[in-house]
Every structure is written in structure tokens, then in C-alpha cells.
C-alpha atoms as a PDB file:
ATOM      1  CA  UNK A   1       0.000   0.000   0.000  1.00  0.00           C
ATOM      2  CA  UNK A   2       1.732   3.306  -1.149  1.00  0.00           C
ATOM      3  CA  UNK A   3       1.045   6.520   0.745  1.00  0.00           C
ATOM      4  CA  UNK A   4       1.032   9.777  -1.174  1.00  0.00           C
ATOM      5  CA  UNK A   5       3.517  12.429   0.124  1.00  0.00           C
ATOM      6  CA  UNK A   6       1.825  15.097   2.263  1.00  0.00           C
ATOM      7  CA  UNK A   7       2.630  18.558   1.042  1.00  0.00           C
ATOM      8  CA  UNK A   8       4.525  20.906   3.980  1.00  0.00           C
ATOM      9  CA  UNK A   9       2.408  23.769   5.461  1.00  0.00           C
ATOM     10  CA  UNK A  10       3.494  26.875   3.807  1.00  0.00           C
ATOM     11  CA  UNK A  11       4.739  28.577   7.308  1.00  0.00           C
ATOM     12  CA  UNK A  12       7.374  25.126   7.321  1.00  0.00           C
ATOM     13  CA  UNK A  13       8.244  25.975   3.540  1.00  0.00           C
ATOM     14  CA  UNK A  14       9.166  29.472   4.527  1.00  0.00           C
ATOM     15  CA  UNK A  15      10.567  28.903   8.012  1.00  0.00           C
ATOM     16  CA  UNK A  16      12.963  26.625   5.921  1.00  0.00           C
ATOM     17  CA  UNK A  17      13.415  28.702   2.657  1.00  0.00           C
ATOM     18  CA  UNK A  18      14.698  31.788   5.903  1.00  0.00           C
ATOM     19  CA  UNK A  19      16.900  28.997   7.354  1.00  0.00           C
ATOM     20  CA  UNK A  20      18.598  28.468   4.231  1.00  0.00           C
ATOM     21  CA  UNK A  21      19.442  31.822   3.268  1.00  0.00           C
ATOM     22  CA  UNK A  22      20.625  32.524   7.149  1.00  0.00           C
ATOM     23  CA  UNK A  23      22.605  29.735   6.681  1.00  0.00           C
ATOM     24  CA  UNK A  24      24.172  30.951   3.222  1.00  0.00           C
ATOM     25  CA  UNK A  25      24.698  34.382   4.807  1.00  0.00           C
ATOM     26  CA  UNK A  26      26.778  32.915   8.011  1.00  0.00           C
ATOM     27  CA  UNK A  27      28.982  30.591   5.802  1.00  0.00           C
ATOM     28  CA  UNK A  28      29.856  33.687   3.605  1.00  0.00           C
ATOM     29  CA  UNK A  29      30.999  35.395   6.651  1.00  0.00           C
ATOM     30  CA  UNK A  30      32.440  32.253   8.578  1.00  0.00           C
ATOM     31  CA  UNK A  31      34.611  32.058   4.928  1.00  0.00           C
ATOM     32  CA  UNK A  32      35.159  36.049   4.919  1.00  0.00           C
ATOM     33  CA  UNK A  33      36.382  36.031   8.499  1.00  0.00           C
ATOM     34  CA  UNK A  34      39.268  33.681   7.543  1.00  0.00           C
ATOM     35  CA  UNK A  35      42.931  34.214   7.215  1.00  0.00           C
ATOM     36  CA  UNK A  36      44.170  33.687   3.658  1.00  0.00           C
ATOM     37  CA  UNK A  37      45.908  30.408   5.057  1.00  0.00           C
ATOM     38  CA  UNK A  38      42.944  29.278   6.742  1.00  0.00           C
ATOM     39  CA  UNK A  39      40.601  29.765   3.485  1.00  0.00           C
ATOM     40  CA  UNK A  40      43.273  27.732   1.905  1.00  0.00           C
ATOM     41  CA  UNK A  41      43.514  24.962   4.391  1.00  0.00           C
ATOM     42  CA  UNK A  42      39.605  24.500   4.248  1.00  0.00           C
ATOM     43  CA  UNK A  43      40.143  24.491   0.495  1.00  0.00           C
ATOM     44  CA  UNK A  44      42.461  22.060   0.200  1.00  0.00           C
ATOM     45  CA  UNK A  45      40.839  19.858   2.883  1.00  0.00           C
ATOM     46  CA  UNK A  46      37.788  20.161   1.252  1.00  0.00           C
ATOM     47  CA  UNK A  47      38.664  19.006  -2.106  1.00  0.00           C
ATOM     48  CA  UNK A  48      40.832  16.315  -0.753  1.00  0.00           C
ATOM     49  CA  UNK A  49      37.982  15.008   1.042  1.00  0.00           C
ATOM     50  CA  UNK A  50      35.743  15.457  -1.518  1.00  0.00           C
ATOM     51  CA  UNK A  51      38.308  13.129  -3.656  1.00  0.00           C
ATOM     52  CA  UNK A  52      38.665  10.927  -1.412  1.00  0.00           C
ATOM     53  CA  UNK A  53      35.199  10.282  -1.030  1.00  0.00           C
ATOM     54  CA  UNK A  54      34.341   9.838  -4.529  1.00  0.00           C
ATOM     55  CA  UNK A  55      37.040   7.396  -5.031  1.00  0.00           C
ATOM     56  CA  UNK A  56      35.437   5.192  -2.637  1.00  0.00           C
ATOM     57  CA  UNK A  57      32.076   5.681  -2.868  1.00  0.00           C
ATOM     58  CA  UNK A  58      31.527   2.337  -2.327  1.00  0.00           C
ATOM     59  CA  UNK A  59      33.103   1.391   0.823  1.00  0.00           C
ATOM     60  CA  UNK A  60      32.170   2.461   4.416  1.00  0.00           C
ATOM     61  CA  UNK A  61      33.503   5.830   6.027  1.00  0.00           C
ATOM     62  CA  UNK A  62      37.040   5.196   8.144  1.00  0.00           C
ATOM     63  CA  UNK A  63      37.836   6.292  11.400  1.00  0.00           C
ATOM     64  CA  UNK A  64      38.938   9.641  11.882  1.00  0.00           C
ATOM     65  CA  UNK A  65      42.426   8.072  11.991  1.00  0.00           C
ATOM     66  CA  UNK A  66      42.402   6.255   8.904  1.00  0.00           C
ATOM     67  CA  UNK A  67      40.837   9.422   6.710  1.00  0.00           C
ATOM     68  CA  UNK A  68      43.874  11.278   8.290  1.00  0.00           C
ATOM     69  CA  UNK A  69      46.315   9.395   7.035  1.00  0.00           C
ATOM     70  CA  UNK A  70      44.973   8.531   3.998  1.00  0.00           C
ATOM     71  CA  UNK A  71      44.607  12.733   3.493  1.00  0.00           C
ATOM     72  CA  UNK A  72      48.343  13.509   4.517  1.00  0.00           C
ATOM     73  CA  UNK A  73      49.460  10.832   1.937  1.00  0.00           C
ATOM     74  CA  UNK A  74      47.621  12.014  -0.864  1.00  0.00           C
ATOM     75  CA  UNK A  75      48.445  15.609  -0.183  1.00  0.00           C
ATOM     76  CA  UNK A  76      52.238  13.967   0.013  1.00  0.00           C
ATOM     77  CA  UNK A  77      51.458  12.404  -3.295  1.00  0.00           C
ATOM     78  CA  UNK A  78      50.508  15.226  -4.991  1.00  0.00           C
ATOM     79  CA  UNK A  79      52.440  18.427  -3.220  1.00  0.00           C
ATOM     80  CA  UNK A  80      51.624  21.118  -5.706  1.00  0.00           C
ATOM     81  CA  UNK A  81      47.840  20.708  -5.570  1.00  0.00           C
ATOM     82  CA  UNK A  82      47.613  21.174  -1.769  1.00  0.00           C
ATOM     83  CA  UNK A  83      50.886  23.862  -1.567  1.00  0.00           C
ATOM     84  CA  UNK A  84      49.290  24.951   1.979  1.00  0.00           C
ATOM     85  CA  UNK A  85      49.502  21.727   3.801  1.00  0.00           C
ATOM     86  CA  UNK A  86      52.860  20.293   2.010  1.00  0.00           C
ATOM     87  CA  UNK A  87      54.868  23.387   1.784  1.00  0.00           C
ATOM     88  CA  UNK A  88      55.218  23.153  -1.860  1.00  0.00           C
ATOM     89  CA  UNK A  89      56.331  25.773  -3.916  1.00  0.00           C
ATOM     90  CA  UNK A  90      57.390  26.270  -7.434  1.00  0.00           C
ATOM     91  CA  UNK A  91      60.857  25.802  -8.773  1.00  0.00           C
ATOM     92  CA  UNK A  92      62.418  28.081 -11.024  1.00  0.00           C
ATOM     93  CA  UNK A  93      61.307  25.989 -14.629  1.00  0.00           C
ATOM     94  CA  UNK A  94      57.665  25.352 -13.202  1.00  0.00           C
ATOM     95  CA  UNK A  95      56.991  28.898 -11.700  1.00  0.00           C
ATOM     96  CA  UNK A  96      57.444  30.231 -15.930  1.00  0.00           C
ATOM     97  CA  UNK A  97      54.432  29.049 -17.837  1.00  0.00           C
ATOM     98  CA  UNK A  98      55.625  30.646 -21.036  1.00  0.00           C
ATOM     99  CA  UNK A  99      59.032  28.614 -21.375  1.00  0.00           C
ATOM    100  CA  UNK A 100      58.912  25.253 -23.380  1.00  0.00           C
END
């Protein structure tokens, strides 16, 4: 027996709708309040995680340890896309885009 989806009250749909943009509007200025090396450190841990979490999709979530050190050696594996955790910077030949 299937049971057809109630529709919200509109005073839930706007409570809601006011919780989102409150919620968009104190992430902006969480993000604003940031150092430039803390913006980048949420970065890079963000996209790292994001990786990592689309490469294995299919298995359960790790401890806290295991996501740890799987992030640190991926970052290690791959310094110049997370510069702010590794300590990466350009040489010389790769800091000169327009050289062959």
C-alpha cells in the first residue's frame, strides 16, 4: 500500500526557505572572516575530502584516523595541488608558464 507524500504547510516551507538563506549568509561570513591560510587549508581539505570520497564511494567511512592518514598521503602524493599543507612551492622551470 503506497502513501502519497503530504505537502509541507506553507509557514514550514518558509521557516525553511529563511533557514537556508541565514545559513548561506553565516557561511559567507564564517569564509570572509578567515585568514588567507585558513581559506586555503579549508580548500584544500575540502577538495581532498571530496576526492577521497568519490574514489570510494563504495566502501564504508574510516575512522577519523584512517581518513587522516589517507589525506596527509595524498596531499604527500601530490604536493603542488595542496601547496598549503605540504609546503610546496614552485621551482624556477615550473613557476614560468611561457618557457617550453
Amino acid at each position: 500500500m503506497s502513501q502519497q507524500p503530504t505537502a509541507l504547510p506553507d509557514f514550514l516551507v518558509g521557516y525553511l526557505a529563511q533557514r537556508d538563506e541565514q545559513r548561506i549568509t553565516e557561511t559567507l561570513n564564517m569564509l570572509a572572516d578567515l585568514s588567507e591560510r585558513e581559506l586555503r587549508l579549508v580548500k584544500e581539505a575540502a577538495v581532498m575530502g571530496w576526492v577521497q570520497g568519490m574514489r570510494h564511494a563504495d566502501q564504508t567511512i574510516p575512522k577519523d584516523r584512517q581518513i587522516l592518514f589517507t589525506v596527509a598521503d595524498a596531499c604527500r602524493a601530490f604536493p603542488d595541488l595542496y601547496p598549503t599543507i605540504t609546503g610546496w612551492t614552485p621551482t624556477v622551470d615550473e613557476d614560468d608558464g611561457d618557457e617550453p
